[in-house]
PDB file of N, CA and C in Angstrom:
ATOM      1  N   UNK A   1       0.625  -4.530  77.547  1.00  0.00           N
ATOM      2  CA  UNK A   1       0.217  -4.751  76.206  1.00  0.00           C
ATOM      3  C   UNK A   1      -1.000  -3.913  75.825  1.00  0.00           C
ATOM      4  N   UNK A   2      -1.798  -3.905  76.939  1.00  0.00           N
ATOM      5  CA  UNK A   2      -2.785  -2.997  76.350  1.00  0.00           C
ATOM      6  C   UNK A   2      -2.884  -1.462  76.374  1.00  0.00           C
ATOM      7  N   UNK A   3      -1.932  -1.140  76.981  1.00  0.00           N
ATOM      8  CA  UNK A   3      -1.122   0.669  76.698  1.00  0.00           C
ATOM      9  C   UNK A   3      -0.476   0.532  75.119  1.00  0.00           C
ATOM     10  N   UNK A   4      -0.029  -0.466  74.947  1.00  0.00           N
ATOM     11  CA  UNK A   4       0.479  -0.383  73.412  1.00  0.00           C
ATOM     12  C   UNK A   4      -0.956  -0.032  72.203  1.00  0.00           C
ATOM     13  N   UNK A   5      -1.678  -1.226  72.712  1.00  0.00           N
ATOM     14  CA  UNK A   5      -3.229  -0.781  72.039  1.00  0.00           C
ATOM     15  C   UNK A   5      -3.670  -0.007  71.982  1.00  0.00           C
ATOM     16  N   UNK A   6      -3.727   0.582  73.152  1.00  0.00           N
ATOM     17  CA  UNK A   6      -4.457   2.166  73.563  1.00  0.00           C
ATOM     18  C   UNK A   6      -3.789   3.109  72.344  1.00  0.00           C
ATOM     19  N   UNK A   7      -2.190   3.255  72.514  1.00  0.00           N
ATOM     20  CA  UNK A   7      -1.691   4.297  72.012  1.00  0.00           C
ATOM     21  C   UNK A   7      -1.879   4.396  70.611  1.00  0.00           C
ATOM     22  N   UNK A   8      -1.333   2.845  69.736  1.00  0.00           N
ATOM     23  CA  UNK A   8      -2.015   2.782  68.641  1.00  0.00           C
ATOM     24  C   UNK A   8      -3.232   3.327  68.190  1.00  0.00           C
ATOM     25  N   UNK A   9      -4.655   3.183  68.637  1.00  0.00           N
ATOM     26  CA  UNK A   9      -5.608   3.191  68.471  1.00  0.00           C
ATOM     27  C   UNK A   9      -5.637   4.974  69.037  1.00  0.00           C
ATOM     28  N   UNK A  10      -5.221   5.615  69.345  1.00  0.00           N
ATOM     29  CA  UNK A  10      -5.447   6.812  69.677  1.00  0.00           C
ATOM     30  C   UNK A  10      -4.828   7.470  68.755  1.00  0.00           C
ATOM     31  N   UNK A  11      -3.751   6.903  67.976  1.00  0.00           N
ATOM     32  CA  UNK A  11      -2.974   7.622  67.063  1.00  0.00           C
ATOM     33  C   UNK A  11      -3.844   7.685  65.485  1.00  0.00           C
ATOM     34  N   UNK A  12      -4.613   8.636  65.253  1.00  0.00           N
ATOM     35  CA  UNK A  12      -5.251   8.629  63.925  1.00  0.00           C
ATOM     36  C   UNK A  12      -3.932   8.416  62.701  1.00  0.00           C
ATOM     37  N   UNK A  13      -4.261   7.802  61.723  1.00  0.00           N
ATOM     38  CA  UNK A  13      -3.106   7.208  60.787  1.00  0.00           C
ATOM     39  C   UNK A  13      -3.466   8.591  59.592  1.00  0.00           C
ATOM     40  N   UNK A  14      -2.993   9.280  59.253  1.00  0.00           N
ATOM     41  CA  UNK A  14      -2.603  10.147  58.163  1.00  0.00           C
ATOM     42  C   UNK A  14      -2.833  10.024  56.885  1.00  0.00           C
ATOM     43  N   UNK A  15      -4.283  10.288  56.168  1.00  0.00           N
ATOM     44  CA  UNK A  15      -4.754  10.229  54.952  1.00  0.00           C
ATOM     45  C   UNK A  15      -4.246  10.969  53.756  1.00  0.00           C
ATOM     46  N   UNK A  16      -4.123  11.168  52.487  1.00  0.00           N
ATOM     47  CA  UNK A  16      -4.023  11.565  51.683  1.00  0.00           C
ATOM     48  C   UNK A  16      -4.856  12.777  51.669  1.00  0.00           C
ATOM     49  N   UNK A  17      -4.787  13.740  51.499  1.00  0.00           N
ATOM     50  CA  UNK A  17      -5.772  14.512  50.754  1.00  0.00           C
ATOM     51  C   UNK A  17      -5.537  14.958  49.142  1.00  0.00           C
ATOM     52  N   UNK A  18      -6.853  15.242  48.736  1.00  0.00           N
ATOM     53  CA  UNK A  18      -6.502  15.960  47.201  1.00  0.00           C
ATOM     54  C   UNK A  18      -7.617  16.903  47.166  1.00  0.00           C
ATOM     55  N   UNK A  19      -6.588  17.975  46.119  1.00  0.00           N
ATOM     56  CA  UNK A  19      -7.445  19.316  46.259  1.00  0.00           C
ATOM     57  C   UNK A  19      -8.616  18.780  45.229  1.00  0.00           C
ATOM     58  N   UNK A  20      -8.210  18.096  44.134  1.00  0.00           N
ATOM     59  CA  UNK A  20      -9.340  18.112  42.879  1.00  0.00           C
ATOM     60  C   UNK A  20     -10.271  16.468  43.437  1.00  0.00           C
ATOM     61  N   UNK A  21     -11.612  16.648  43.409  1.00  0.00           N
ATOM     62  CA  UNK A  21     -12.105  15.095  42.941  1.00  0.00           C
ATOM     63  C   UNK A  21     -11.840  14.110  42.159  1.00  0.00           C
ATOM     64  N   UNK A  22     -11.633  12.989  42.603  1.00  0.00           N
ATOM     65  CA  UNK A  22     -11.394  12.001  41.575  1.00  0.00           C
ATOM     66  C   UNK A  22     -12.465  11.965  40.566  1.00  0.00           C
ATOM     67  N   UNK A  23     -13.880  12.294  40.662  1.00  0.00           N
ATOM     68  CA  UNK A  23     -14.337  12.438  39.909  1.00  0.00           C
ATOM     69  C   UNK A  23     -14.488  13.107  38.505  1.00  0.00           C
ATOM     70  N   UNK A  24     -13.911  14.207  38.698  1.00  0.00           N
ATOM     71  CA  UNK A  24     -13.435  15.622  37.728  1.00  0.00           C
ATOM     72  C   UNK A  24     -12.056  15.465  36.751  1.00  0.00           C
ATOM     73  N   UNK A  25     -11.432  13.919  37.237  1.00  0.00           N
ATOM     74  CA  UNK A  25     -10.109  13.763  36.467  1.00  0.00           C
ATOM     75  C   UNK A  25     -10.186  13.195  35.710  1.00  0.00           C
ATOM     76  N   UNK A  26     -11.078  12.824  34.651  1.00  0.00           N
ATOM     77  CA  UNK A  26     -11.402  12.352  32.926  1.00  0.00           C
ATOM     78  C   UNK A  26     -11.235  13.054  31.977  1.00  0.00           C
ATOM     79  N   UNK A  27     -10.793  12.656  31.205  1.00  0.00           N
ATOM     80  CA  UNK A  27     -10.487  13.629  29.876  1.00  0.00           C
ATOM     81  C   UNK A  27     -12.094  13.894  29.217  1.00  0.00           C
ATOM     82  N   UNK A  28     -12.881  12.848  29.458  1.00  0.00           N
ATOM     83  CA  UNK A  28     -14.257  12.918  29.154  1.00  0.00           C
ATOM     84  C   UNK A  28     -14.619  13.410  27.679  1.00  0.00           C
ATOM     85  N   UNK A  29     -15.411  13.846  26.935  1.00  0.00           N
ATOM     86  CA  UNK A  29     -15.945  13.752  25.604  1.00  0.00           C
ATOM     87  C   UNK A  29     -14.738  14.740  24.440  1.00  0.00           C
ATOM     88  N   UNK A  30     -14.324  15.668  25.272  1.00  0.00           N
ATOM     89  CA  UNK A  30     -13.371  16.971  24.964  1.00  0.00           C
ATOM     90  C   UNK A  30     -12.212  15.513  24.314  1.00  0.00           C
ATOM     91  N   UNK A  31     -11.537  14.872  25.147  1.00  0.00           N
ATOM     92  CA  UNK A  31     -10.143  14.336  25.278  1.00  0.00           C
ATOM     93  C   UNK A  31     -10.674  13.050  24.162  1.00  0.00           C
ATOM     94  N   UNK A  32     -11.844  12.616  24.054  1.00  0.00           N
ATOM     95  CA  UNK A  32     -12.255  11.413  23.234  1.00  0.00           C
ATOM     96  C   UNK A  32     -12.123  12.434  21.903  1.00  0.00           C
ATOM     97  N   UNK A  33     -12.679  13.188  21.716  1.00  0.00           N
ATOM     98  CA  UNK A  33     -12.628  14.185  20.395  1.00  0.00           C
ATOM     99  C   UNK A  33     -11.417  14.008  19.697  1.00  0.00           C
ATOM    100  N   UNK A  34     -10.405  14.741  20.492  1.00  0.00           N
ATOM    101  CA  UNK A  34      -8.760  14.850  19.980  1.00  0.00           C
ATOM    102  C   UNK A  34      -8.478  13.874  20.446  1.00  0.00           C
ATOM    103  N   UNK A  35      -8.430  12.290  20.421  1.00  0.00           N
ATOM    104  CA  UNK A  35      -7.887  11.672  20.427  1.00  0.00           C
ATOM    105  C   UNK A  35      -8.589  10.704  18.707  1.00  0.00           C
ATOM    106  N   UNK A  36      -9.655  11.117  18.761  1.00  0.00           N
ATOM    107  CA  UNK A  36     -10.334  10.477  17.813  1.00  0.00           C
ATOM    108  C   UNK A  36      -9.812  11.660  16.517  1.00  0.00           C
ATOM    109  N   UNK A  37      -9.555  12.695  16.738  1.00  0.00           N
ATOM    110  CA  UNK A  37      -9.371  13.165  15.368  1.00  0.00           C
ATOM    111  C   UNK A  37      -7.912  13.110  15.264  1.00  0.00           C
ATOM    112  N   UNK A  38      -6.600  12.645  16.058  1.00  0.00           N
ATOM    113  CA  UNK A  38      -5.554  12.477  15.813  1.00  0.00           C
ATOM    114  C   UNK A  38      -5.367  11.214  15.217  1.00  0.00           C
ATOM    115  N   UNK A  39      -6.598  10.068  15.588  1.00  0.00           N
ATOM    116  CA  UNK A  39      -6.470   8.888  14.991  1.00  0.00           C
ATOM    117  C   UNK A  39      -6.779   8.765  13.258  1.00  0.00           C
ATOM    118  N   UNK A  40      -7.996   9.616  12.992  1.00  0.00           N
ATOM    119  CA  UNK A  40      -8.412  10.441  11.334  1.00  0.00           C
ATOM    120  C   UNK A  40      -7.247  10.684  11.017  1.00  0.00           C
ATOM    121  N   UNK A  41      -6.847  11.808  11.481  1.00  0.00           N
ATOM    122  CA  UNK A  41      -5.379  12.277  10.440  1.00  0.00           C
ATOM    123  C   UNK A  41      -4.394  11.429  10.621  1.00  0.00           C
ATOM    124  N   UNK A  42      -4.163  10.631  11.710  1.00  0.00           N
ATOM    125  CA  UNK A  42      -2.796   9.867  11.524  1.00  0.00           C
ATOM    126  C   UNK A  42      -3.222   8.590   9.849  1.00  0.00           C
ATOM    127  N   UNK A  43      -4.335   7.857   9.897  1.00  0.00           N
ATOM    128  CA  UNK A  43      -5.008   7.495   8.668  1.00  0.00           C
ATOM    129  C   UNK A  43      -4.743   8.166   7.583  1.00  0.00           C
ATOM    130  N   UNK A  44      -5.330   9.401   7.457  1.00  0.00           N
ATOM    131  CA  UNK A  44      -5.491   9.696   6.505  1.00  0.00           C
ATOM    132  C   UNK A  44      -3.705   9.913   5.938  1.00  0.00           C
ATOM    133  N   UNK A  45      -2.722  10.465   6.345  1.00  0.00           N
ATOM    134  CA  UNK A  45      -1.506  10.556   6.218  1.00  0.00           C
ATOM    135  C   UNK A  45      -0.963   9.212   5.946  1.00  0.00           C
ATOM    136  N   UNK A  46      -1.293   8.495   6.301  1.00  0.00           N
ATOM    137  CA  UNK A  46      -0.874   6.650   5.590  1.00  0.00           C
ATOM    138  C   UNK A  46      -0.987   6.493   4.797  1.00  0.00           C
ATOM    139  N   UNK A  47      -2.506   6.846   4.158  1.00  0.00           N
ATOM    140  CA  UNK A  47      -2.723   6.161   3.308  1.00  0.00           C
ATOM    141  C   UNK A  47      -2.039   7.275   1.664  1.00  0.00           C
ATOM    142  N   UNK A  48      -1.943   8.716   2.228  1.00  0.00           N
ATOM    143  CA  UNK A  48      -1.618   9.424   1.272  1.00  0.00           C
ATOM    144  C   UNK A  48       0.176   9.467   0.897  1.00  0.00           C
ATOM    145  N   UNK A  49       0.830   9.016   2.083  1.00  0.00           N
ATOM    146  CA  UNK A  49       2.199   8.389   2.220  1.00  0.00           C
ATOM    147  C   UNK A  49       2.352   7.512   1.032  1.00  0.00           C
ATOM    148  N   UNK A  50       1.262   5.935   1.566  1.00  0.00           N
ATOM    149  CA  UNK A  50       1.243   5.285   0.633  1.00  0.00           C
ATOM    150  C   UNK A  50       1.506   5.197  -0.909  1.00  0.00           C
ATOM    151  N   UNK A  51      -0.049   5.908  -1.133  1.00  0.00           N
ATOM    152  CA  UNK A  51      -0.354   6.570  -2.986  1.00  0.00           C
ATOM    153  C   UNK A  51       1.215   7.171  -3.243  1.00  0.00           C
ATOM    154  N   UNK A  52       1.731   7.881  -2.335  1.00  0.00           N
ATOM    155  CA  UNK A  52       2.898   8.857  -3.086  1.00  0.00           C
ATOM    156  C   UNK A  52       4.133   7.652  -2.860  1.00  0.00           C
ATOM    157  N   UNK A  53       4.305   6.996  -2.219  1.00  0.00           N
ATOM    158  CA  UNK A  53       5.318   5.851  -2.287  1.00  0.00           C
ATOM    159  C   UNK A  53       5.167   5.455  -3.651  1.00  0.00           C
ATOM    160  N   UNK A  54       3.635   4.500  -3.975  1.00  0.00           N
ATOM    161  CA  UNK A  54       3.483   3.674  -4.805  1.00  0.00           C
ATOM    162  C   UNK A  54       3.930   4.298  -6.052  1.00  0.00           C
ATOM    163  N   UNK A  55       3.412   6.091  -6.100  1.00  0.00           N
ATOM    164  CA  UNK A  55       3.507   6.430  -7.744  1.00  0.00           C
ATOM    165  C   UNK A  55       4.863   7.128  -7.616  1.00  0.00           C
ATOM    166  N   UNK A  56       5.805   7.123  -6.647  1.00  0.00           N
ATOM    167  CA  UNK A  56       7.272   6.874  -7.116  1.00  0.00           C
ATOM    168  C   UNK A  56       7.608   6.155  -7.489  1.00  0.00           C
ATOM    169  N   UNK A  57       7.144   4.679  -7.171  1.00  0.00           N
ATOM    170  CA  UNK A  57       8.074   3.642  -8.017  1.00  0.00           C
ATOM    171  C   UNK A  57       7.257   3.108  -9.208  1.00  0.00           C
ATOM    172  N   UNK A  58       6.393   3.507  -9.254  1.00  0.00           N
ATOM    173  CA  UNK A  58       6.035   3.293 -10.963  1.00  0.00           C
ATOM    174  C   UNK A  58       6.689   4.633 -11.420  1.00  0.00           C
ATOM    175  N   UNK A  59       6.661   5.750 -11.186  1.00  0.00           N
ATOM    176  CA  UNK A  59       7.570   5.988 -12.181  1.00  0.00           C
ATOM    177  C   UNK A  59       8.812   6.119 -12.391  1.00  0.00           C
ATOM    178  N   UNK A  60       9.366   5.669 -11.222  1.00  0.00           N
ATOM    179  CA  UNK A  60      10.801   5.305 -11.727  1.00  0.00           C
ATOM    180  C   UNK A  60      10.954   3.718 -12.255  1.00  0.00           C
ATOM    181  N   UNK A  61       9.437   2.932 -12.354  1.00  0.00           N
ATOM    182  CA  UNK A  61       9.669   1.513 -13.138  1.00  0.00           C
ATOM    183  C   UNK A  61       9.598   1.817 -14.844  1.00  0.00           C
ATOM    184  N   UNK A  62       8.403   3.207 -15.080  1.00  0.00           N
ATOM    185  CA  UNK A  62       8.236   3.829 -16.422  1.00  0.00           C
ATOM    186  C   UNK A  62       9.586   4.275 -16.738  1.00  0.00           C
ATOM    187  N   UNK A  63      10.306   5.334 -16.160  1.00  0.00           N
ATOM    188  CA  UNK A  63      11.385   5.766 -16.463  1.00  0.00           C
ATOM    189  C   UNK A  63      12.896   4.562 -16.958  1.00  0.00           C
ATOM    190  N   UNK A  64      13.021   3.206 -16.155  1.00  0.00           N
ATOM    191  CA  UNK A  64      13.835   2.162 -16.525  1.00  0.00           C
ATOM    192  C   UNK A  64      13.075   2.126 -17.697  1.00  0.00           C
ATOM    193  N   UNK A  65      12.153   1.538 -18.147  1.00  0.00           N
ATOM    194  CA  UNK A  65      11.405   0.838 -19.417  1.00  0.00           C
ATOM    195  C   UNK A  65      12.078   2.157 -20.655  1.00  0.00           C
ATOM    196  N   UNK A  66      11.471   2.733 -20.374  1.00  0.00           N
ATOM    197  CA  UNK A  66      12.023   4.323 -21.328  1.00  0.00           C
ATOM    198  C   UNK A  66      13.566   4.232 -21.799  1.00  0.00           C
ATOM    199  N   UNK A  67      14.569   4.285 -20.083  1.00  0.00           N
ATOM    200  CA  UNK A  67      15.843   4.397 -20.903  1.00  0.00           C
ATOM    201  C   UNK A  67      16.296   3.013 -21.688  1.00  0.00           C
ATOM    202  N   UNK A  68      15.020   1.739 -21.135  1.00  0.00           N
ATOM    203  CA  UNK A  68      15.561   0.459 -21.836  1.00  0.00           C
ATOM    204  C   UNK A  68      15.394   0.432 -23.550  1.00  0.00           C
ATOM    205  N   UNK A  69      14.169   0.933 -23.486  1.00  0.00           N
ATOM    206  CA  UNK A  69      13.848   1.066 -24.968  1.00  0.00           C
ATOM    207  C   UNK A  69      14.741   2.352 -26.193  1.00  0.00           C
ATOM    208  N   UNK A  70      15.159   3.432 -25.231  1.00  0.00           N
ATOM    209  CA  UNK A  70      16.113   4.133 -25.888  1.00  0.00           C
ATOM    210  C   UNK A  70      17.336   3.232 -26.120  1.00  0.00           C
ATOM    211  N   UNK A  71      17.733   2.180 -24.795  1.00  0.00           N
ATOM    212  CA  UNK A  71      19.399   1.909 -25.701  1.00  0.00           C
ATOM    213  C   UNK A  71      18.720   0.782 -26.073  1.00  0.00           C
ATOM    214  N   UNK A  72      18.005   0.080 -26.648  1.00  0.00           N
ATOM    215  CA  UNK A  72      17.535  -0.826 -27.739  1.00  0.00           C
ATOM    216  C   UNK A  72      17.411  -0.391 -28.854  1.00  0.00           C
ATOM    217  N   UNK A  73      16.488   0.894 -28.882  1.00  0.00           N
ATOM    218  CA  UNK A  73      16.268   1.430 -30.021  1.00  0.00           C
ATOM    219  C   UNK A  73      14.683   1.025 -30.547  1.00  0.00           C
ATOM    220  N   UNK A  74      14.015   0.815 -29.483  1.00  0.00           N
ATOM    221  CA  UNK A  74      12.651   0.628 -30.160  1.00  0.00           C
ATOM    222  C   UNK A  74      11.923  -0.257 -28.558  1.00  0.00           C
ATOM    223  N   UNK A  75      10.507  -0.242 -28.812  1.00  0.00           N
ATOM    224  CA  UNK A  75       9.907  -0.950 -27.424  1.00  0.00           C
ATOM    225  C   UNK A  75      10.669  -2.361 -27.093  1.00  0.00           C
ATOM    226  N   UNK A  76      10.298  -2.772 -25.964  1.00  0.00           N
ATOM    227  CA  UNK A  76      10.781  -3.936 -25.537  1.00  0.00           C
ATOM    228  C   UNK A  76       9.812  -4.915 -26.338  1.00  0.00           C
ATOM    229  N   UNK A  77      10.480  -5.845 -26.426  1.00  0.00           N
ATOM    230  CA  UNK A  77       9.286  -6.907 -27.143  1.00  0.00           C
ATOM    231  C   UNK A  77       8.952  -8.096 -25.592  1.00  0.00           C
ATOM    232  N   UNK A  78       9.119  -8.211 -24.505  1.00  0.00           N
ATOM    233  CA  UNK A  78       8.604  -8.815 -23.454  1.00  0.00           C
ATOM    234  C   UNK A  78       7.554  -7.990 -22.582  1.00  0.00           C
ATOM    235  N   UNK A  79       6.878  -7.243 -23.295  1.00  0.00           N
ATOM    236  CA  UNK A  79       5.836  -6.521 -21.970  1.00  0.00           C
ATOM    237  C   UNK A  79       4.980  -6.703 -22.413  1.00  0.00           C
ATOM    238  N   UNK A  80       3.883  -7.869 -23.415  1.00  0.00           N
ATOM    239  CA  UNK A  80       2.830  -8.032 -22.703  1.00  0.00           C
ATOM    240  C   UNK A  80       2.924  -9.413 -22.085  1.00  0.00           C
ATOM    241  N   UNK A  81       3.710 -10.158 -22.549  1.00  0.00           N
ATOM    242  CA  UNK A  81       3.911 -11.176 -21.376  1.00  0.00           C
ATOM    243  C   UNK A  81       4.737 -10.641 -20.182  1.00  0.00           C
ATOM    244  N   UNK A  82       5.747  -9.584 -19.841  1.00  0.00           N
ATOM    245  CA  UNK A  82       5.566  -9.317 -18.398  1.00  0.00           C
ATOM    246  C   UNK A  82       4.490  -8.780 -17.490  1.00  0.00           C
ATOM    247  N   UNK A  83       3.153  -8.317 -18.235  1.00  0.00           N
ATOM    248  CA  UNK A  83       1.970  -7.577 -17.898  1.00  0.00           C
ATOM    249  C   UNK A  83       1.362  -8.922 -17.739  1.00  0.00           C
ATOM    250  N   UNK A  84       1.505  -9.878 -18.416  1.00  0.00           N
ATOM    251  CA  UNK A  84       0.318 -11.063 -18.342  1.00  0.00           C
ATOM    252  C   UNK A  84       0.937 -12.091 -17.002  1.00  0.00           C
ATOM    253  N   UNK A  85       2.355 -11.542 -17.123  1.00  0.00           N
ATOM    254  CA  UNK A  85       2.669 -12.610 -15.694  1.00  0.00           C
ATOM    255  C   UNK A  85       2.202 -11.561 -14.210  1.00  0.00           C
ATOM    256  N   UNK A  86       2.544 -10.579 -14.365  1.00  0.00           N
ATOM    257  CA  UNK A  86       1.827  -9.547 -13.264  1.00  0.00           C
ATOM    258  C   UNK A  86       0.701  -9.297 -12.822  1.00  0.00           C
ATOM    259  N   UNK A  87      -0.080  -9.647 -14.071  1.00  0.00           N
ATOM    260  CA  UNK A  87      -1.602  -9.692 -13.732  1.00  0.00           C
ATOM    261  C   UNK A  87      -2.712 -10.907 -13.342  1.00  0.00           C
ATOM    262  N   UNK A  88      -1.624 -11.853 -14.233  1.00  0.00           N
ATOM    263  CA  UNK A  88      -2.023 -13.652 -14.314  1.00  0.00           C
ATOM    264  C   UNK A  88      -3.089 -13.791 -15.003  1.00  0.00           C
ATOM    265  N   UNK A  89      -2.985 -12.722 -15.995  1.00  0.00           N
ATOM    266  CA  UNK A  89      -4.146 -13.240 -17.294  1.00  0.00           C
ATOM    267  C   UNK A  89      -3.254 -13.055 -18.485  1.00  0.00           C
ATOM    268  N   UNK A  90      -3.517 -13.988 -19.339  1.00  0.00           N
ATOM    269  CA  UNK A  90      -3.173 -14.074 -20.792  1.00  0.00           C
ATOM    270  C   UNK A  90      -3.547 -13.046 -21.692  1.00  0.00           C
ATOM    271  N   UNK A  91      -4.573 -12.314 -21.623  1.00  0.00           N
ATOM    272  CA  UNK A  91      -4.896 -11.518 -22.562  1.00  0.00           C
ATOM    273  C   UNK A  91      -4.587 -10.214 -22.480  1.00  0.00           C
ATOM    274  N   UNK A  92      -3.881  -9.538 -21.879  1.00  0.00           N
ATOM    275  CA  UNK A  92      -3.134  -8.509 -21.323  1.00  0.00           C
ATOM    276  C   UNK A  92      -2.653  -7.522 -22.925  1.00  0.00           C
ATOM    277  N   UNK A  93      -1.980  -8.596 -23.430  1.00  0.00           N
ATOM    278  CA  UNK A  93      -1.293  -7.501 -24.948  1.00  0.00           C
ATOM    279  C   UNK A  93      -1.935  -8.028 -25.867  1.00  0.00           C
ATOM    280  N   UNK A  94      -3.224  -8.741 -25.500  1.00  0.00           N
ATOM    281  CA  UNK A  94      -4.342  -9.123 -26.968  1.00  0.00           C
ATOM    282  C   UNK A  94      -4.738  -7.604 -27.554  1.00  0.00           C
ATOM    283  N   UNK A  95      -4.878  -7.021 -27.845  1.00  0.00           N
ATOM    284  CA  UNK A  95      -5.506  -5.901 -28.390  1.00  0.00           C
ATOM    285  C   UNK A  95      -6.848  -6.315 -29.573  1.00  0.00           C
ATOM    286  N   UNK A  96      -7.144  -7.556 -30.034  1.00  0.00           N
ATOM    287  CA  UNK A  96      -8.475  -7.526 -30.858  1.00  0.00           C
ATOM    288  C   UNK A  96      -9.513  -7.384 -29.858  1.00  0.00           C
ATOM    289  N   UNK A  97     -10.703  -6.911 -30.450  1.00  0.00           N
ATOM    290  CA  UNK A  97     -11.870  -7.499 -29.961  1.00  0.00           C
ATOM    291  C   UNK A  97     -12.473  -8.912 -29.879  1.00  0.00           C
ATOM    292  N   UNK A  98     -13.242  -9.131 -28.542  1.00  0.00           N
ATOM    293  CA  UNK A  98     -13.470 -10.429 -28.422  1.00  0.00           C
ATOM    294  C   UNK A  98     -14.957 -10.509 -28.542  1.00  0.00           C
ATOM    295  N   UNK A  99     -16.150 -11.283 -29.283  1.00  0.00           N
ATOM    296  CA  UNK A  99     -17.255 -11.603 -29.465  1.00  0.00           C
ATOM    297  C   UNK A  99     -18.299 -11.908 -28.625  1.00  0.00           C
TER     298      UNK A  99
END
């Protein structure tokens, strides 16, 4: 049993090596940079996505109102109460001055 020990213990066990330091493998201030300015532009592209979403569908909500009032033949008579239910104020199609 103790020739088994011996041999074990004489047999060095086989490490890894690496050419680079573990120390040297951080992306460090360089990799924080471009990661921080891919996070800016991915933002900024949202939010300009957004704006151009939103002012497609107002104007294709302007454009319905338009062809509604052409086959009527004159404005709608429900838009300042659909403006006053959208907004949840009453005074929406008041047009006087108030004191």
């Amino acid at each position: 049993m103790t020739s088994i020990a011996a041999l074990l213990a004489a047999t060095p066990s086989p490490s890894p090596t690496s050419a680079v330091p573990d120390v040297e493998v951080t992306p460090g201030v360089a990799g924080f940079i471009a990661i921080a300015v891919v996070a800016v532009v991915t933002i900024l592209l949202l939010v300009d996505m957004t704006r151009r979403i939103r002012r497609t569908r107002y104007r294709a909500e302007i454009r319905e109102r338009f062809e509604a009032e052409a086959r009527n033949g004159g404005p709608l008579t429900d838009e300042p109460a659909r403006r006053a239910d959208e907004d949840g104020r009453a005074d929406v199609g008041d047009d006087t001055e108030r004191g």
